[in-house]
C-alpha atoms as a PDB file:
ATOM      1  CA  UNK A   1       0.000   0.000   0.000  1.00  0.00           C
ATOM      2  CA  UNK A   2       1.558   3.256  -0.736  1.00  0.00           C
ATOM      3  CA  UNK A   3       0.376   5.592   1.821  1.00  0.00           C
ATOM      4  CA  UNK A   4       1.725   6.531   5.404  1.00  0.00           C
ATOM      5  CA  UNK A   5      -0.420   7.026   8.320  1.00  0.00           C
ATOM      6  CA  UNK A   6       0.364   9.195  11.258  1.00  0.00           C
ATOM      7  CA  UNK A   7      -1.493  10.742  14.480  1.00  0.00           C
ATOM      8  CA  UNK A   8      -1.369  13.669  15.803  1.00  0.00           C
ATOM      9  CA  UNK A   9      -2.670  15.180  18.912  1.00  0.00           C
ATOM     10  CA  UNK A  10      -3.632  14.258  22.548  1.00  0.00           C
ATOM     11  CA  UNK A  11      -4.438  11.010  23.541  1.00  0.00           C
ATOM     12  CA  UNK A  12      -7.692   9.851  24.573  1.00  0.00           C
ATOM     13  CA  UNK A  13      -8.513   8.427  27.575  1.00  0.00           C
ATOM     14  CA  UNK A  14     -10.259   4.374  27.593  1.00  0.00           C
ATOM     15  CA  UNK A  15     -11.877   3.407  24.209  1.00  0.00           C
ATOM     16  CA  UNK A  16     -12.301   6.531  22.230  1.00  0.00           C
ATOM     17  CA  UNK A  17     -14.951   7.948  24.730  1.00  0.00           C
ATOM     18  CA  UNK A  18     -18.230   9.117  22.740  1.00  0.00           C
ATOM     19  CA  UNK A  19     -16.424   9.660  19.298  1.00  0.00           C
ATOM     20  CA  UNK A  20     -16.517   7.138  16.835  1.00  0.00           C
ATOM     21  CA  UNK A  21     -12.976   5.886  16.335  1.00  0.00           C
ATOM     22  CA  UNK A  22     -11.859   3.288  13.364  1.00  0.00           C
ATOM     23  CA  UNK A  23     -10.256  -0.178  14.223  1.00  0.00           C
ATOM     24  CA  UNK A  24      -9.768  -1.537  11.170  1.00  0.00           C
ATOM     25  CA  UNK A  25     -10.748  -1.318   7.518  1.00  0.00           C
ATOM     26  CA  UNK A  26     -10.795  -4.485   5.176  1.00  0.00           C
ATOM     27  CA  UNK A  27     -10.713  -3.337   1.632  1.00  0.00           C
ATOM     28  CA  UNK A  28     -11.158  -5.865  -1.661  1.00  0.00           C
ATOM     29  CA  UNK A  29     -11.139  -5.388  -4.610  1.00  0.00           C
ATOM     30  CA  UNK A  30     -12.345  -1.821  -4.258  1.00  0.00           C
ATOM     31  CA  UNK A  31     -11.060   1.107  -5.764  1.00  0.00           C
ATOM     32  CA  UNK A  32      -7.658   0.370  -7.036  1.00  0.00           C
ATOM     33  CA  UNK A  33      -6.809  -2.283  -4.921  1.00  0.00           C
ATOM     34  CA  UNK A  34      -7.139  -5.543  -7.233  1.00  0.00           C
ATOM     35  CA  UNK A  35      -7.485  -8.149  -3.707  1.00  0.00           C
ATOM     36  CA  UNK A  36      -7.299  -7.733  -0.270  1.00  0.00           C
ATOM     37  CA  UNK A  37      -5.734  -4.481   1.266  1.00  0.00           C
ATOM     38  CA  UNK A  38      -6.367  -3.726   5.211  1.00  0.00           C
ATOM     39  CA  UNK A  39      -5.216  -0.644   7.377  1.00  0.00           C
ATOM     40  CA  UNK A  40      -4.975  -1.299  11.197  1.00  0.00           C
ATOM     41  CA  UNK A  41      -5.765   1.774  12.703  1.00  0.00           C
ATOM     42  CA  UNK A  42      -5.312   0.017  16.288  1.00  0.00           C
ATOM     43  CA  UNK A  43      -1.719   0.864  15.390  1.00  0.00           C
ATOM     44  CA  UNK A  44      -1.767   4.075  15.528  1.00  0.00           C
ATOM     45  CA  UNK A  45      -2.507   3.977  19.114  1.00  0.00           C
ATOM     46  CA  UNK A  46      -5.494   5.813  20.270  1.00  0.00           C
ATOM     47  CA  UNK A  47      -4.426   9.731  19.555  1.00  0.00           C
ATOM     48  CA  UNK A  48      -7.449  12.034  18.433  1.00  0.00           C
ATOM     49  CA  UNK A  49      -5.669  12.887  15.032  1.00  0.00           C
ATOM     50  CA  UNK A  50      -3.915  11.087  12.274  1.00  0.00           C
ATOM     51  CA  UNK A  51      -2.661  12.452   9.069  1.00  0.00           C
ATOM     52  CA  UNK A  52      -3.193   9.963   5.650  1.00  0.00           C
ATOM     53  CA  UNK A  53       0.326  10.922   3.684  1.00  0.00           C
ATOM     54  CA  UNK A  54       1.472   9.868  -0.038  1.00  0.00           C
ATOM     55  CA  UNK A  55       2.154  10.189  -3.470  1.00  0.00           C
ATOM     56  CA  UNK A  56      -1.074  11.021  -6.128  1.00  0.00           C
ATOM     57  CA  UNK A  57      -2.605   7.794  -6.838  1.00  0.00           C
ATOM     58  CA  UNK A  58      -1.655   6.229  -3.799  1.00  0.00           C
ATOM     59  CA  UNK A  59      -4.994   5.593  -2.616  1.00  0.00           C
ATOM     60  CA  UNK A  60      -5.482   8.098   0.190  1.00  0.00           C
ATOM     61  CA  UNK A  61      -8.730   8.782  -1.074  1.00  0.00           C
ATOM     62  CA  UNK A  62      -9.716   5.407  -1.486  1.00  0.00           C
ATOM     63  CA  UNK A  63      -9.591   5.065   2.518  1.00  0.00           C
ATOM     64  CA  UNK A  64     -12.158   7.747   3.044  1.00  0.00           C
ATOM     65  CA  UNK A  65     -14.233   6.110  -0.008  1.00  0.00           C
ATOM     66  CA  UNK A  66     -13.905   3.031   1.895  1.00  0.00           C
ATOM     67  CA  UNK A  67     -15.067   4.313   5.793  1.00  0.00           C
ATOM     68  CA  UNK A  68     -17.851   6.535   4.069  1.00  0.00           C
ATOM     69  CA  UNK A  69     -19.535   3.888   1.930  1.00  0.00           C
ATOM     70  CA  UNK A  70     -18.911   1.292   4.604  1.00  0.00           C
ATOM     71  CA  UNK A  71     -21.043   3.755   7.221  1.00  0.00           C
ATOM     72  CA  UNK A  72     -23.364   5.608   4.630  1.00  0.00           C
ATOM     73  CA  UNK A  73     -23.522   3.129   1.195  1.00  0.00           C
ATOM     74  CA  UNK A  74     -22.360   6.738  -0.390  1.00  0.00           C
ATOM     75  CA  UNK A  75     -18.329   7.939  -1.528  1.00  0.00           C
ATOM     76  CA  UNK A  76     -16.063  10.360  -0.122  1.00  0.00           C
ATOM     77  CA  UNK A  77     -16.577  12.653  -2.749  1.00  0.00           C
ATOM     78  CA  UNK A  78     -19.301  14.112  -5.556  1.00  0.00           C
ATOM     79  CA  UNK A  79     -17.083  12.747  -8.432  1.00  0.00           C
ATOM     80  CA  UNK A  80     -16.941   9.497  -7.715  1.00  0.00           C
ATOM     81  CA  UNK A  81     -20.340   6.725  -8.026  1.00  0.00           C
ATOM     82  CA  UNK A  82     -20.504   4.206  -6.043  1.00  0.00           C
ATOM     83  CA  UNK A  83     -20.819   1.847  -9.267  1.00  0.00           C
ATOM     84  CA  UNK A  84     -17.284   2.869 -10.117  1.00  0.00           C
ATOM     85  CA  UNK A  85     -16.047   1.046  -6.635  1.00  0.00           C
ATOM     86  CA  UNK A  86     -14.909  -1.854  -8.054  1.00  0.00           C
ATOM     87  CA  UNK A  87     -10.979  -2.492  -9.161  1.00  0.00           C
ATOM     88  CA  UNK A  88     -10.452  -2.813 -12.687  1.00  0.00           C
ATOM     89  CA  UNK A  89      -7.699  -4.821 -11.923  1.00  0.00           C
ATOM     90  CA  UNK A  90     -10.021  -7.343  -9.788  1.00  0.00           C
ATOM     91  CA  UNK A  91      -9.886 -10.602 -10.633  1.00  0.00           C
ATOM     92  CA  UNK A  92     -13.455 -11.756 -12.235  1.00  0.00           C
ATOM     93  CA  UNK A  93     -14.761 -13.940  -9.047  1.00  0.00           C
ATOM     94  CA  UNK A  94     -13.212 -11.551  -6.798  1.00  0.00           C
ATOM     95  CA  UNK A  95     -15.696 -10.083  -4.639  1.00  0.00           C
ATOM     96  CA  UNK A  96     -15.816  -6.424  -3.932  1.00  0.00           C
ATOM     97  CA  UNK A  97     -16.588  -5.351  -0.205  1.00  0.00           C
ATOM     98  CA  UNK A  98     -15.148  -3.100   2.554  1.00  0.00           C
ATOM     99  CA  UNK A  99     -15.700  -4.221   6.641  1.00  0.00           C
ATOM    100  CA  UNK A 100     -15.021  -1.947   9.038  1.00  0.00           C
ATOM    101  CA  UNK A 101     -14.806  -2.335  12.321  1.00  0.00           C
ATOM    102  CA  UNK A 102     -14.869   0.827  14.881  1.00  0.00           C
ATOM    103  CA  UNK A 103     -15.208   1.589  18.452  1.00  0.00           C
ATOM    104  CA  UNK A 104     -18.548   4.244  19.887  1.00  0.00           C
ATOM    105  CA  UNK A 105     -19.238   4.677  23.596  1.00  0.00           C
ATOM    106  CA  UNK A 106     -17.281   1.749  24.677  1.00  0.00           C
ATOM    107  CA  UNK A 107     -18.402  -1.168  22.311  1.00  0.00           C
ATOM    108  CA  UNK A 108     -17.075  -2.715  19.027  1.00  0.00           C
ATOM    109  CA  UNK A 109     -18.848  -2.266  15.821  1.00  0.00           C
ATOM    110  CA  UNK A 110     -18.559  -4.147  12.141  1.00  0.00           C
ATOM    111  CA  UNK A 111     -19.890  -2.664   9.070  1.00  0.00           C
ATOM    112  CA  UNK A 112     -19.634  -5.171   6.057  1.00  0.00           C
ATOM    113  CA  UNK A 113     -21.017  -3.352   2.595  1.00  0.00           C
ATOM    114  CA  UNK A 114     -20.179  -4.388  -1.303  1.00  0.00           C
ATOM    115  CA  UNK A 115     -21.615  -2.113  -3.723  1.00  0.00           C
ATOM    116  CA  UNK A 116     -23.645  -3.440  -6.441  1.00  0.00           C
ATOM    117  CA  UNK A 117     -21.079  -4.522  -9.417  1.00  0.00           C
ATOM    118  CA  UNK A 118     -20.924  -6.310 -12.851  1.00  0.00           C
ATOM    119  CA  UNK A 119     -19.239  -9.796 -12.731  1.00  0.00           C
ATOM    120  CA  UNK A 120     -18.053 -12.673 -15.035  1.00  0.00           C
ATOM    121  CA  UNK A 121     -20.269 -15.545 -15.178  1.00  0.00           C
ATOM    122  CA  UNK A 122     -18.985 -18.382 -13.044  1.00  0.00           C
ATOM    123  CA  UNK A 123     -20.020 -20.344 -16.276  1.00  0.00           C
ATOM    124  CA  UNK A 124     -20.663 -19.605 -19.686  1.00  0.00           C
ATOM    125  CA  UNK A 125     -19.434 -16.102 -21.104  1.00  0.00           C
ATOM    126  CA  UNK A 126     -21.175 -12.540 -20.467  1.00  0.00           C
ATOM    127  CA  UNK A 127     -21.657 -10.926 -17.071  1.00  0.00           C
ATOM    128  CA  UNK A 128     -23.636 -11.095 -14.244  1.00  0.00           C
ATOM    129  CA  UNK A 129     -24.849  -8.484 -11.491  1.00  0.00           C
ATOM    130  CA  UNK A 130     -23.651  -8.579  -8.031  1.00  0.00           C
ATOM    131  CA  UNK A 131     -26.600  -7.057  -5.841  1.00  0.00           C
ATOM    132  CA  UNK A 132     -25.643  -4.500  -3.351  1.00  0.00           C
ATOM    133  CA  UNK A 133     -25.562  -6.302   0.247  1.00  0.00           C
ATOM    134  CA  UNK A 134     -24.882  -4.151   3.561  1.00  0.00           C
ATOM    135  CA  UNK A 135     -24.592  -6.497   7.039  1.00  0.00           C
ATOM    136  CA  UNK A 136     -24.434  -3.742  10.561  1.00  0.00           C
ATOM    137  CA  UNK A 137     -22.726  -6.260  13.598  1.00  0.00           C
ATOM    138  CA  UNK A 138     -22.930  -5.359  17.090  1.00  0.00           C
ATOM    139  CA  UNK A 139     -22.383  -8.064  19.552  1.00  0.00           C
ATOM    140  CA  UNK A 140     -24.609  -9.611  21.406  1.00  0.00           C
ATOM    141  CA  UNK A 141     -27.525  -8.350  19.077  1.00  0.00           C
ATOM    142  CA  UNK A 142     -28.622 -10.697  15.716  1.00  0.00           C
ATOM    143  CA  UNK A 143     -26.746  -8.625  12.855  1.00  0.00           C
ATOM    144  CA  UNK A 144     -28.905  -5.910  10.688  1.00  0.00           C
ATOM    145  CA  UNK A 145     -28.959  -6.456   7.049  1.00  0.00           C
ATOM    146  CA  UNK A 146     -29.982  -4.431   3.843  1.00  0.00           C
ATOM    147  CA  UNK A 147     -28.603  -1.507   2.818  1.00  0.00           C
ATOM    148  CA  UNK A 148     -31.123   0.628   3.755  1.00  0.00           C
ATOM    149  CA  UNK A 149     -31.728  -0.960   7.487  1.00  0.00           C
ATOM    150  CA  UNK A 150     -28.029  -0.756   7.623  1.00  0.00           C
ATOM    151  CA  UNK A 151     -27.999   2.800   6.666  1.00  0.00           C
ATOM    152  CA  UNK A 152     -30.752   3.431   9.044  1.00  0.00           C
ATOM    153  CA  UNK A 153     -28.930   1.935  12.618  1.00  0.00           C
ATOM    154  CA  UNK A 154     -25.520   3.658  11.401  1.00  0.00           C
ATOM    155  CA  UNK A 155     -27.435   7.254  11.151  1.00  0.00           C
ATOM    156  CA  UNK A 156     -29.037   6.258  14.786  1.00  0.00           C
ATOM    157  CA  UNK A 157     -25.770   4.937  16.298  1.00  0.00           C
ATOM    158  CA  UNK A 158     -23.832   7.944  15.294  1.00  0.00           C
ATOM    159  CA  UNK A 159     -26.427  10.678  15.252  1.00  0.00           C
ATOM    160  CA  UNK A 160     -25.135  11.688  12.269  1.00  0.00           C
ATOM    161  CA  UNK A 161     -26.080  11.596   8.966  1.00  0.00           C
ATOM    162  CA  UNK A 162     -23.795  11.486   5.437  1.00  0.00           C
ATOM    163  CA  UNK A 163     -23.923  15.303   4.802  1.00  0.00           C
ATOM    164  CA  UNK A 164     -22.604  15.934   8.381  1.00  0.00           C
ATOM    165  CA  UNK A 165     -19.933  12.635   8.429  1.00  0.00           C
ATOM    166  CA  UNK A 166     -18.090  14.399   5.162  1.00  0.00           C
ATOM    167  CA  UNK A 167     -17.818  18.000   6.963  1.00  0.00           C
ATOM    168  CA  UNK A 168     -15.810  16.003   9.919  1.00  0.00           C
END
């Protein structure tokens, strides 16, 4: 992966108090990432502030792509669809997704989304389409799933919406 990660600022005190704070992010075949890519943000310790660094084309962006459409089914950005997500350089049965996992208030969270994509036939020639699938996991409770449901408990868990999330 060609980025660099850093934090800055004060460190917080138990498990990220109130604010929503990133674990770990899972990443296939999604943006420019042909397989598997993951970024442990446990490394980074639990600071307030980190600072995504590298070169154009790196995939910084892809990292905020992947958090926002993993919380809100939506992209970073206004130029970018979510039907665009997948790699061009995935392999044809390799399926597209992001999982992140975060901490709020004191308990661990796991967001599993893949956007809805065009795929190779497992047999025969042409393409078939991959329907959007969205899975919200918070232990004990039975997991939520649909995007929309998903969507739904994120927005409730947070108490934000999308509009607010990309002004943070």
């Amino acid at each position: 992966v060609g980025y660099g990660m850093e934090y800055f600022g004060r460190s917080s005190k138990g498990s990220g108090g109130n604010r929503m704070r990133p674990l770990k992010l899972k990443m296939c075949a999604f943006g420019p990432y042909a397989a598997l890519e993951e970024v442990n943000f446990e490394e980074l310790g639990e600071k307030g502030l980190f600072l995504i660094t590298g070169n154009t084309g790196a995939g910084k962006t892809t990292i905020f792509d992947a958090i926002t459409f993993a919380l809100f089914h939506r992209t970073s950005g206004t130029d970018r669809e979510i039907t665009t997500l997948r790699s061009d350089y995935a392999k044809g049965n390799e399926e597209t997704y992001v999982e992140l996992t975060f901490c709020h208030m004191g308990r661990t969270y796991r967001i599993y989304r893949s956007p809805q994509y065009d795929r190779p036939k497992k047999n025969g020639q042409g393409v078939v389409t991959q329907t959007a699938k969205a899975k919200f996991f918070r232990e004990p409770e039975t997991p939520i799933e649909g995007v929309k449901q998903v969507n739904e408990a994120v927005e409730a868990l947070l108490r934000i919406n999308y509009d607010q999330f990309k002004q943070i």
